[in-house]
PDB file of N, CA and C in Angstrom:
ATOM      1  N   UNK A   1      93.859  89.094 -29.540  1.00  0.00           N
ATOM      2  CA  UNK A   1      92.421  88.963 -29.624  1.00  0.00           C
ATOM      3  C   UNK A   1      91.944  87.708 -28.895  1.00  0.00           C
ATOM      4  N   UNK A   2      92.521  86.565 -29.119  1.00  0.00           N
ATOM      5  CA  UNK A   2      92.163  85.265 -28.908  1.00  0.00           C
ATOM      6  C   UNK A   2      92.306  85.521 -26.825  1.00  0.00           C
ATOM      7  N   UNK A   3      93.513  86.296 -26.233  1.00  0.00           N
ATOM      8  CA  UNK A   3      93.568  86.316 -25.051  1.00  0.00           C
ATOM      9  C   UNK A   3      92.221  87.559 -24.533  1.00  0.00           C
ATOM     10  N   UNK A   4      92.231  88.121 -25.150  1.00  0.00           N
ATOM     11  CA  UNK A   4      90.651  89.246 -24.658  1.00  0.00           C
ATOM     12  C   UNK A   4      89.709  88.403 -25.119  1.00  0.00           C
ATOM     13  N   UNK A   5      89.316  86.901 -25.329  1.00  0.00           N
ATOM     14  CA  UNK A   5      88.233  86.127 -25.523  1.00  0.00           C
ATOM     15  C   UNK A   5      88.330  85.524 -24.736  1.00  0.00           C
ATOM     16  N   UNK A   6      89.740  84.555 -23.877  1.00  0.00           N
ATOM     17  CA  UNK A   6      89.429  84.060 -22.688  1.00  0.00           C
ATOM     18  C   UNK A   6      89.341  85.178 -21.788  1.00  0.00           C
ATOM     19  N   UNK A   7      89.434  86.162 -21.541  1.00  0.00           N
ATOM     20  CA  UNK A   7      89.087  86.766 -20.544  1.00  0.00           C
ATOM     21  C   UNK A   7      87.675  87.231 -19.891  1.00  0.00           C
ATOM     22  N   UNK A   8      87.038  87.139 -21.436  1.00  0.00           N
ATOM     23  CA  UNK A   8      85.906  87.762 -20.999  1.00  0.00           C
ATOM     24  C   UNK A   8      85.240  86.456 -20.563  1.00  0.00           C
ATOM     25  N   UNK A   9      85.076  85.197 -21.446  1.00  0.00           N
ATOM     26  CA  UNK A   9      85.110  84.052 -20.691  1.00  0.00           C
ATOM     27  C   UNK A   9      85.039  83.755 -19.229  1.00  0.00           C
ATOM     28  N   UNK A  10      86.084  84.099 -18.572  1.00  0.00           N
ATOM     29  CA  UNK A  10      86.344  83.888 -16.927  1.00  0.00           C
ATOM     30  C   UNK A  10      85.968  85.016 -16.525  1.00  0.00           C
ATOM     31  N   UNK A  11      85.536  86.061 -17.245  1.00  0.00           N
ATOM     32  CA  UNK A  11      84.476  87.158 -16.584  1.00  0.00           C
ATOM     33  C   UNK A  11      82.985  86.581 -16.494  1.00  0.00           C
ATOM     34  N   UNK A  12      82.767  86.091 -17.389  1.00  0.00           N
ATOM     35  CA  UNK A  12      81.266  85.374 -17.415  1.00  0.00           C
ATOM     36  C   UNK A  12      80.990  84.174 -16.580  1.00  0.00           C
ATOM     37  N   UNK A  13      82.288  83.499 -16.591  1.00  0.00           N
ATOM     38  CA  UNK A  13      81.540  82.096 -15.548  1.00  0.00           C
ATOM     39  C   UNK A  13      82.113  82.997 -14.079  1.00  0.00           C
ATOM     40  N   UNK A  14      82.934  83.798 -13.993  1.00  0.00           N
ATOM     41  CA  UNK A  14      82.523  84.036 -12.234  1.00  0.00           C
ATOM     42  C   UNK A  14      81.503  84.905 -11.858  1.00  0.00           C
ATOM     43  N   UNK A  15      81.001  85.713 -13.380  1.00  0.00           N
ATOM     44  CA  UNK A  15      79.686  86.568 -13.302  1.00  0.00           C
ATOM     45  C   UNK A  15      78.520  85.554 -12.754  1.00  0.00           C
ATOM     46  N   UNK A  16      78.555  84.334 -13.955  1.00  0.00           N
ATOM     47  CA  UNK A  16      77.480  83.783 -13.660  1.00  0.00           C
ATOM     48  C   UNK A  16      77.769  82.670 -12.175  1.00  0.00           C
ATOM     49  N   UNK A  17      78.522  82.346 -12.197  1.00  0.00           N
ATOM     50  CA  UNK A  17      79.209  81.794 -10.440  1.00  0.00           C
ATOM     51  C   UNK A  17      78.756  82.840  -9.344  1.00  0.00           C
ATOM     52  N   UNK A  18      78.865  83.835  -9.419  1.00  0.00           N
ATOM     53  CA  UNK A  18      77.973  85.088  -8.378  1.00  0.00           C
ATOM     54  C   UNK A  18      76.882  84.687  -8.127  1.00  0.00           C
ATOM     55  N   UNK A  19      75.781  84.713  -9.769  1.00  0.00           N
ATOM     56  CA  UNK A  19      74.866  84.730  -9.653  1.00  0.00           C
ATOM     57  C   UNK A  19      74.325  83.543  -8.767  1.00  0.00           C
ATOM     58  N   UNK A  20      74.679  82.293  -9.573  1.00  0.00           N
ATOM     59  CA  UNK A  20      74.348  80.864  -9.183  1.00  0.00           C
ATOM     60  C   UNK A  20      74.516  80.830  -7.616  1.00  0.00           C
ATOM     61  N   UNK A  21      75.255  81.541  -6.846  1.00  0.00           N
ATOM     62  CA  UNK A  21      75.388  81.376  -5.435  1.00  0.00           C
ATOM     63  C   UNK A  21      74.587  81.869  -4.772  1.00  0.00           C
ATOM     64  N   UNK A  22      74.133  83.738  -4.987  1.00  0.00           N
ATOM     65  CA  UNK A  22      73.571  84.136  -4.318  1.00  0.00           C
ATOM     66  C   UNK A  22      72.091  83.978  -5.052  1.00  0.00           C
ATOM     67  N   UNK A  23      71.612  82.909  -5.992  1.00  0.00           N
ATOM     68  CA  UNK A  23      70.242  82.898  -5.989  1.00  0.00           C
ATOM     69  C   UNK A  23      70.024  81.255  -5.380  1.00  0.00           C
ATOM     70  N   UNK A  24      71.031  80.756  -4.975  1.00  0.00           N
ATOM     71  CA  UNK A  24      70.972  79.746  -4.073  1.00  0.00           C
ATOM     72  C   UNK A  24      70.700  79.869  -2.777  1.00  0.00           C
ATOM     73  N   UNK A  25      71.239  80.699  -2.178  1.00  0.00           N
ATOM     74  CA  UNK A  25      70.928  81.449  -0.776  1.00  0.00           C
ATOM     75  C   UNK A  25      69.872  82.003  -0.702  1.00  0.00           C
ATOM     76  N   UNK A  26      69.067  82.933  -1.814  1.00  0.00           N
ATOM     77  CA  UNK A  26      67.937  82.969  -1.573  1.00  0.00           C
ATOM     78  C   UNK A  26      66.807  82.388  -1.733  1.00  0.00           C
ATOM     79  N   UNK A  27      66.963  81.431  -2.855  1.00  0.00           N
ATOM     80  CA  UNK A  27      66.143  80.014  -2.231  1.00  0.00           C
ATOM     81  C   UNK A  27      66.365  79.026  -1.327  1.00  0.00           C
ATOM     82  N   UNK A  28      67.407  79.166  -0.037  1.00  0.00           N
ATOM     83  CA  UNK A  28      67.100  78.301   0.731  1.00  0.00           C
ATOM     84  C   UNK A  28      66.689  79.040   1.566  1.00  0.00           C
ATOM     85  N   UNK A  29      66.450  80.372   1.660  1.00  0.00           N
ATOM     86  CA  UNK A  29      66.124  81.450   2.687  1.00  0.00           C
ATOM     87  C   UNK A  29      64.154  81.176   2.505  1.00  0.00           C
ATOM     88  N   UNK A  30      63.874  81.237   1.238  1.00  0.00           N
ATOM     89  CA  UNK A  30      62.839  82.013   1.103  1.00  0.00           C
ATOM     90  C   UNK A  30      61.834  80.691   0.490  1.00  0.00           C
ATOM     91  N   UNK A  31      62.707  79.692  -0.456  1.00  0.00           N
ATOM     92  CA  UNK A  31      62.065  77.994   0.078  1.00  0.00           C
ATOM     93  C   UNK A  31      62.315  77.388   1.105  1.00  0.00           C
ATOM     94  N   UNK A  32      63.340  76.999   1.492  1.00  0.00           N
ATOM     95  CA  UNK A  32      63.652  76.239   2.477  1.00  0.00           C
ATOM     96  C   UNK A  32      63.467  76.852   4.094  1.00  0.00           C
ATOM     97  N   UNK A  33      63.485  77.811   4.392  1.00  0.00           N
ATOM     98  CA  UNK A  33      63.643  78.386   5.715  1.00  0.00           C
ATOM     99  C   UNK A  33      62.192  78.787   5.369  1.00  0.00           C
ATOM    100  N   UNK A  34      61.267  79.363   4.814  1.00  0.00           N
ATOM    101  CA  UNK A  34      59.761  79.597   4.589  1.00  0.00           C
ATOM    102  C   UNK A  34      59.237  78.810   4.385  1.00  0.00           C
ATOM    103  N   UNK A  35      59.570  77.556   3.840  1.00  0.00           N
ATOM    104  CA  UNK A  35      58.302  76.435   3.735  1.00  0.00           C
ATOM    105  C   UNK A  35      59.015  75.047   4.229  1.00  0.00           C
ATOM    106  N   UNK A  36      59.847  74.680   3.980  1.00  0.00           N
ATOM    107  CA  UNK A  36      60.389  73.464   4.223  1.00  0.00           C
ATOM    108  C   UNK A  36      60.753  73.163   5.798  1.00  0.00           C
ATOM    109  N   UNK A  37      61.179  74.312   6.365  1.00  0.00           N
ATOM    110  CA  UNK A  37      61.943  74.200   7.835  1.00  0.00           C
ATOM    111  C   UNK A  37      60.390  74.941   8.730  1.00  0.00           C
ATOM    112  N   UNK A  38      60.015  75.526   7.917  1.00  0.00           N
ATOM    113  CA  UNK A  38      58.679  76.570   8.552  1.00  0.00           C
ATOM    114  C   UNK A  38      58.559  75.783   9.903  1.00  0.00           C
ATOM    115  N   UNK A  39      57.801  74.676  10.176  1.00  0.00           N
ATOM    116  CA  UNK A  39      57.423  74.192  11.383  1.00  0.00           C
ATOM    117  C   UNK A  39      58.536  74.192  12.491  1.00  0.00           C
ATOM    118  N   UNK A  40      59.992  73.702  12.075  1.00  0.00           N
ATOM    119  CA  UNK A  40      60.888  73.092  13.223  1.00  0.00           C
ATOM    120  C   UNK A  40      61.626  74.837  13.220  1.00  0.00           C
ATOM    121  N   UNK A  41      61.369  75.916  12.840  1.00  0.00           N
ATOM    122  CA  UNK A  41      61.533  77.043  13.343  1.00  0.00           C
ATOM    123  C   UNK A  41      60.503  77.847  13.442  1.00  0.00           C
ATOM    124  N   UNK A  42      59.205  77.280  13.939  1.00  0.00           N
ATOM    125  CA  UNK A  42      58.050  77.870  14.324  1.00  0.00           C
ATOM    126  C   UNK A  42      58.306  77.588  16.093  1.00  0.00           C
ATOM    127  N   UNK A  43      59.144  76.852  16.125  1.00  0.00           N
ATOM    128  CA  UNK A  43      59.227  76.991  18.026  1.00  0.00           C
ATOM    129  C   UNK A  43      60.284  78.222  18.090  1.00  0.00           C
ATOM    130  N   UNK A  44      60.713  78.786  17.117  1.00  0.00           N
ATOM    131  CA  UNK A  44      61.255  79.914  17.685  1.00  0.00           C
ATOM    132  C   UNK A  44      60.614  81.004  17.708  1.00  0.00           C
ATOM    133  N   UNK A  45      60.560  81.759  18.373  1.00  0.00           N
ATOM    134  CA  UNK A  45      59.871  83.082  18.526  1.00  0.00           C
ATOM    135  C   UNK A  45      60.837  84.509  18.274  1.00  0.00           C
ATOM    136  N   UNK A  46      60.598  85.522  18.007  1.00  0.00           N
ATOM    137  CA  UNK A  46      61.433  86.478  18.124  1.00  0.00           C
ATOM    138  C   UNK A  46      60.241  87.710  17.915  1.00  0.00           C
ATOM    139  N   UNK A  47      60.339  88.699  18.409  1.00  0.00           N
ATOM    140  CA  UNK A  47      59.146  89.814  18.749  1.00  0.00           C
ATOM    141  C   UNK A  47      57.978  89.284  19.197  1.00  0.00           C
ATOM    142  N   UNK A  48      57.687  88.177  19.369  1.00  0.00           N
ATOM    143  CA  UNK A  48      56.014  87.612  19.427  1.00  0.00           C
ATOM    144  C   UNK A  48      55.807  86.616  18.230  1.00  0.00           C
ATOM    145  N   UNK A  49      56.762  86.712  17.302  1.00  0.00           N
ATOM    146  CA  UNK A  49      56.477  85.685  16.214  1.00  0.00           C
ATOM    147  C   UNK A  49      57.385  84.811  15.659  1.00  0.00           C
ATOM    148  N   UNK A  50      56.765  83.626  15.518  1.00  0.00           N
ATOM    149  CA  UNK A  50      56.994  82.538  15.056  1.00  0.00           C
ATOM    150  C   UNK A  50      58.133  82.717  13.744  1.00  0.00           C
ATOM    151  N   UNK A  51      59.463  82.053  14.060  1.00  0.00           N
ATOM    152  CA  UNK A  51      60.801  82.462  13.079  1.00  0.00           C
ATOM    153  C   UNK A  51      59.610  81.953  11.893  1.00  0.00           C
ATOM    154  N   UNK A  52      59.132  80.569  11.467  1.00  0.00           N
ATOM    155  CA  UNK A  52      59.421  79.866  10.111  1.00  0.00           C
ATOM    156  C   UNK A  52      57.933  80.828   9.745  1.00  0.00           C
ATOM    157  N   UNK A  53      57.302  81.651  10.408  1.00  0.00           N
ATOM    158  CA  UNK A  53      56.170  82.683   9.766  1.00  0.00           C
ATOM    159  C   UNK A  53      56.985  84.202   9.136  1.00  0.00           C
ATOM    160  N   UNK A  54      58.078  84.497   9.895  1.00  0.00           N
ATOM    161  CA  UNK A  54      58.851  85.650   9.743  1.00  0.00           C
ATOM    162  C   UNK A  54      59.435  85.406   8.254  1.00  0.00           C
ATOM    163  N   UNK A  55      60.381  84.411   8.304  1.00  0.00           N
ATOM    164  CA  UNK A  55      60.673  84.002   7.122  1.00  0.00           C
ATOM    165  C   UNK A  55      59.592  83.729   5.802  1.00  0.00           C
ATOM    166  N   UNK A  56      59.170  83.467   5.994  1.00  0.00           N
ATOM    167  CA  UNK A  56      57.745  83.168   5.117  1.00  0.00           C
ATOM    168  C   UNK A  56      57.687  84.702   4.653  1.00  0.00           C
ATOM    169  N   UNK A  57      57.227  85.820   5.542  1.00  0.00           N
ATOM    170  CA  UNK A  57      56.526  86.326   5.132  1.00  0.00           C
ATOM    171  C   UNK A  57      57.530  87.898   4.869  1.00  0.00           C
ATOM    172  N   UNK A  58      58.562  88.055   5.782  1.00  0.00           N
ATOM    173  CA  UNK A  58      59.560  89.166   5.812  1.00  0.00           C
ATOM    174  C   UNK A  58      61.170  88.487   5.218  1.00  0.00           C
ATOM    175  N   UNK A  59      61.110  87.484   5.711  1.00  0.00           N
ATOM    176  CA  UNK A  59      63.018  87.001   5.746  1.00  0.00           C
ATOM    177  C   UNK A  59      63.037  87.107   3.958  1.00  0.00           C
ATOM    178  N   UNK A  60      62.907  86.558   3.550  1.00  0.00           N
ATOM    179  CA  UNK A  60      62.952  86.517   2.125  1.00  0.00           C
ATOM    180  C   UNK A  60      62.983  87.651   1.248  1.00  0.00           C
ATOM    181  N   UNK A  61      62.278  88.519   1.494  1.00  0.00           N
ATOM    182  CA  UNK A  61      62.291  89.854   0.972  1.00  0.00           C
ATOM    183  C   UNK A  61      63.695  90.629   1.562  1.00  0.00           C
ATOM    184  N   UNK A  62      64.097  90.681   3.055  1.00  0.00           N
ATOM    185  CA  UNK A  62      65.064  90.866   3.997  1.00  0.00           C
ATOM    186  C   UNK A  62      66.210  90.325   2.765  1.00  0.00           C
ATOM    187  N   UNK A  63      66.391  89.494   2.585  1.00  0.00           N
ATOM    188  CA  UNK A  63      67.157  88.707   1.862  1.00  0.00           C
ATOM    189  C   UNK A  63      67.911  89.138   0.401  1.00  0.00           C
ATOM    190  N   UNK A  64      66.578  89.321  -0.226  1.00  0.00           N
ATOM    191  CA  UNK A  64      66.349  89.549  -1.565  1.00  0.00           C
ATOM    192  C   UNK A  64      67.316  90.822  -1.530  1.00  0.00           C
ATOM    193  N   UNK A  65      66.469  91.793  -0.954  1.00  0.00           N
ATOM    194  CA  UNK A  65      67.494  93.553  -0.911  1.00  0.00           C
ATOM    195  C   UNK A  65      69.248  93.266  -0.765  1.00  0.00           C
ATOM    196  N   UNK A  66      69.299  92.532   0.532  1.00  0.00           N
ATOM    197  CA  UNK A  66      70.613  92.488   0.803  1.00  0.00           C
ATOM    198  C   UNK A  66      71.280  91.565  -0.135  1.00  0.00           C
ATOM    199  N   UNK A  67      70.717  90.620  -0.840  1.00  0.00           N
ATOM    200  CA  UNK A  67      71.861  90.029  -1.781  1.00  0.00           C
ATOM    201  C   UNK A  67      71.824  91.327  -2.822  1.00  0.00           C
ATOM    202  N   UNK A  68      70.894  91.870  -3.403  1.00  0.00           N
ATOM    203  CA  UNK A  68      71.349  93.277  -4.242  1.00  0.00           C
ATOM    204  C   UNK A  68      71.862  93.835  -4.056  1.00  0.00           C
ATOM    205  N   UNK A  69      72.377  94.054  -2.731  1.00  0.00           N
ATOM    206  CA  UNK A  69      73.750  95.135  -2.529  1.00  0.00           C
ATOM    207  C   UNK A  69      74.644  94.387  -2.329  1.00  0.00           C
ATOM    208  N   UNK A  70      74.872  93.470  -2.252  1.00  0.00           N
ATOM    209  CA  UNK A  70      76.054  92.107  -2.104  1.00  0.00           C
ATOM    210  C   UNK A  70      76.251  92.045  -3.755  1.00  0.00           C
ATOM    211  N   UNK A  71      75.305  91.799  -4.470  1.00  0.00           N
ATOM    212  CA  UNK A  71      75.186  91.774  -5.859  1.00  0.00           C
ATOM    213  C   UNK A  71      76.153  92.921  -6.489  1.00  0.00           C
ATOM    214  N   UNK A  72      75.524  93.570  -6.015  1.00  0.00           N
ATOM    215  CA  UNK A  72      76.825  95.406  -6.824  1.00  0.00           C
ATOM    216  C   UNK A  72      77.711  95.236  -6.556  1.00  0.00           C
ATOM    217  N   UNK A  73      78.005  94.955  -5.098  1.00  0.00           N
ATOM    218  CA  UNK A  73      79.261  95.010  -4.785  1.00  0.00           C
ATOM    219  C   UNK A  73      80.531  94.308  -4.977  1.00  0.00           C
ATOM    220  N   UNK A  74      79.785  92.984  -5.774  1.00  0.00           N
ATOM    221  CA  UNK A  74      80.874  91.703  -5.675  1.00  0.00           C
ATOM    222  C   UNK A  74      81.091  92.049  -7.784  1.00  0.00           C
ATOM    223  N   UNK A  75      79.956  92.704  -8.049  1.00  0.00           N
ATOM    224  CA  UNK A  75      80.062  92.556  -9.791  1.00  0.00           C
ATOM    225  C   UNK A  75      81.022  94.217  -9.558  1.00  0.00           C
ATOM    226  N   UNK A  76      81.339  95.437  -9.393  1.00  0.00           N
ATOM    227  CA  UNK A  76      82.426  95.922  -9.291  1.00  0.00           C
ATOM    228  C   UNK A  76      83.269  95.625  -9.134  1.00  0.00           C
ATOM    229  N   UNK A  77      83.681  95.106  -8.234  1.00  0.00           N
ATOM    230  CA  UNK A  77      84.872  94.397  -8.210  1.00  0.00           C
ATOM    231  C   UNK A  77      85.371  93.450  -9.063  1.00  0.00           C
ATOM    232  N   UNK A  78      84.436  92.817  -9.739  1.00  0.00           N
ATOM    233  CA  UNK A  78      84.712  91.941 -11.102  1.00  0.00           C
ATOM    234  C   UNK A  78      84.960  92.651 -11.842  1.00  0.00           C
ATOM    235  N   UNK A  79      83.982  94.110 -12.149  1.00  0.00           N
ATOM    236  CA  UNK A  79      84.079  94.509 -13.563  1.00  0.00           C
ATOM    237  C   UNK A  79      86.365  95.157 -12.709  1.00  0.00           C
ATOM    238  N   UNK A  80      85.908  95.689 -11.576  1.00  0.00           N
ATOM    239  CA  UNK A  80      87.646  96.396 -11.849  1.00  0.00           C
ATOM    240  C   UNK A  80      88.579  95.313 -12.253  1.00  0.00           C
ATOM    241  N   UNK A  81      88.693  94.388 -12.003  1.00  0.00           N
ATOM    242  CA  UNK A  81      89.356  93.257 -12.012  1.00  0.00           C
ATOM    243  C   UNK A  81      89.493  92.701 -13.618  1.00  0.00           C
ATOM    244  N   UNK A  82      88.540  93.150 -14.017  1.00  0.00           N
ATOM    245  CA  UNK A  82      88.523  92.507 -15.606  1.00  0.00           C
ATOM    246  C   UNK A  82      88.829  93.965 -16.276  1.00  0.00           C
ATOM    247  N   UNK A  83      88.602  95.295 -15.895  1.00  0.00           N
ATOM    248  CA  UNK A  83      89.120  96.340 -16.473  1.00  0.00           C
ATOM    249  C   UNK A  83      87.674  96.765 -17.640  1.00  0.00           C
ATOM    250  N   UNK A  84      86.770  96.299 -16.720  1.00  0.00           N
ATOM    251  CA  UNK A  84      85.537  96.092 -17.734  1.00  0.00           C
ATOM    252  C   UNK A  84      84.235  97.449 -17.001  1.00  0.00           C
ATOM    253  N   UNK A  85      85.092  98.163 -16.507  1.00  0.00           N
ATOM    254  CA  UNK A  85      84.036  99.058 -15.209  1.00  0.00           C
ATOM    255  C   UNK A  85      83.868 100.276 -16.009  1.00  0.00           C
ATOM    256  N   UNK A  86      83.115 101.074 -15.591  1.00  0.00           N
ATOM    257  CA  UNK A  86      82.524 102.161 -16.191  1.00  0.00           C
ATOM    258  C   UNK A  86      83.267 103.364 -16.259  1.00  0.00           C
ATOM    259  N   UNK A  87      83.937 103.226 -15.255  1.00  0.00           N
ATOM    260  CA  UNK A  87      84.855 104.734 -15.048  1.00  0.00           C
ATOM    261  C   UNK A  87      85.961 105.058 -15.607  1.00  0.00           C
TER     262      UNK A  87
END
C-alpha cells in the first residue's frame, strides 16, 4: 500500500511538472512575445504583419491549441507509465 502511495505521488509532481512547463511557455508566448517583446518584434513582418501584433493577437491562441495536444499526449504516456490509463 505504502509503495502505490509513492507512486501516485511521482505521478502527480510529473503531472503537475507538465503542467508548470507548458503553462510557462504559454505565458511567455502570449505575455512576453505579445506584450513585452511586442515592439523589438514589430520590425518583423511576415504576410504584411507586424510579428509582436501576430502574437498579440493569433500566436497565443496558435499556442494554446498546440500545447493541448502536447498536453494529451505527454499525460498518456504518464498515465501508461504509471498503469493509471483507461484501457
Amino acid at each position: 500500500m505504502e509503495n502505490h502511495k509513492q507512486q501516485m505521488k511521482k505521478y502527480w509532481r510529473q503531472n503537475i511538472r507538465t503542467v508548470l512547463i507548458l503553462l510557462s511557455i504559454w505565458f511567455l508566448v502570449s505575455f512576453g512575445f505579445g506584450i513585452l517583446l511586442a515592439e523589438p518584434l514589430n520590425a518583423i513582418k511576415i504576410g504584411g504583419y507586424k510579428l509582436g501584433f501576430w502574437f498579440a493577437q493569433q500566436g497565443s491562441i496558435f499556442t494554446f491549441v498546440v500545447l493541448i495536444f502536447v498536453y494529451v499526449y505527454k499525460m498518456n504516456k504518464l498515465d501508461e507509465a504509471f498503469d493509471v490509463n483507461e484501457k
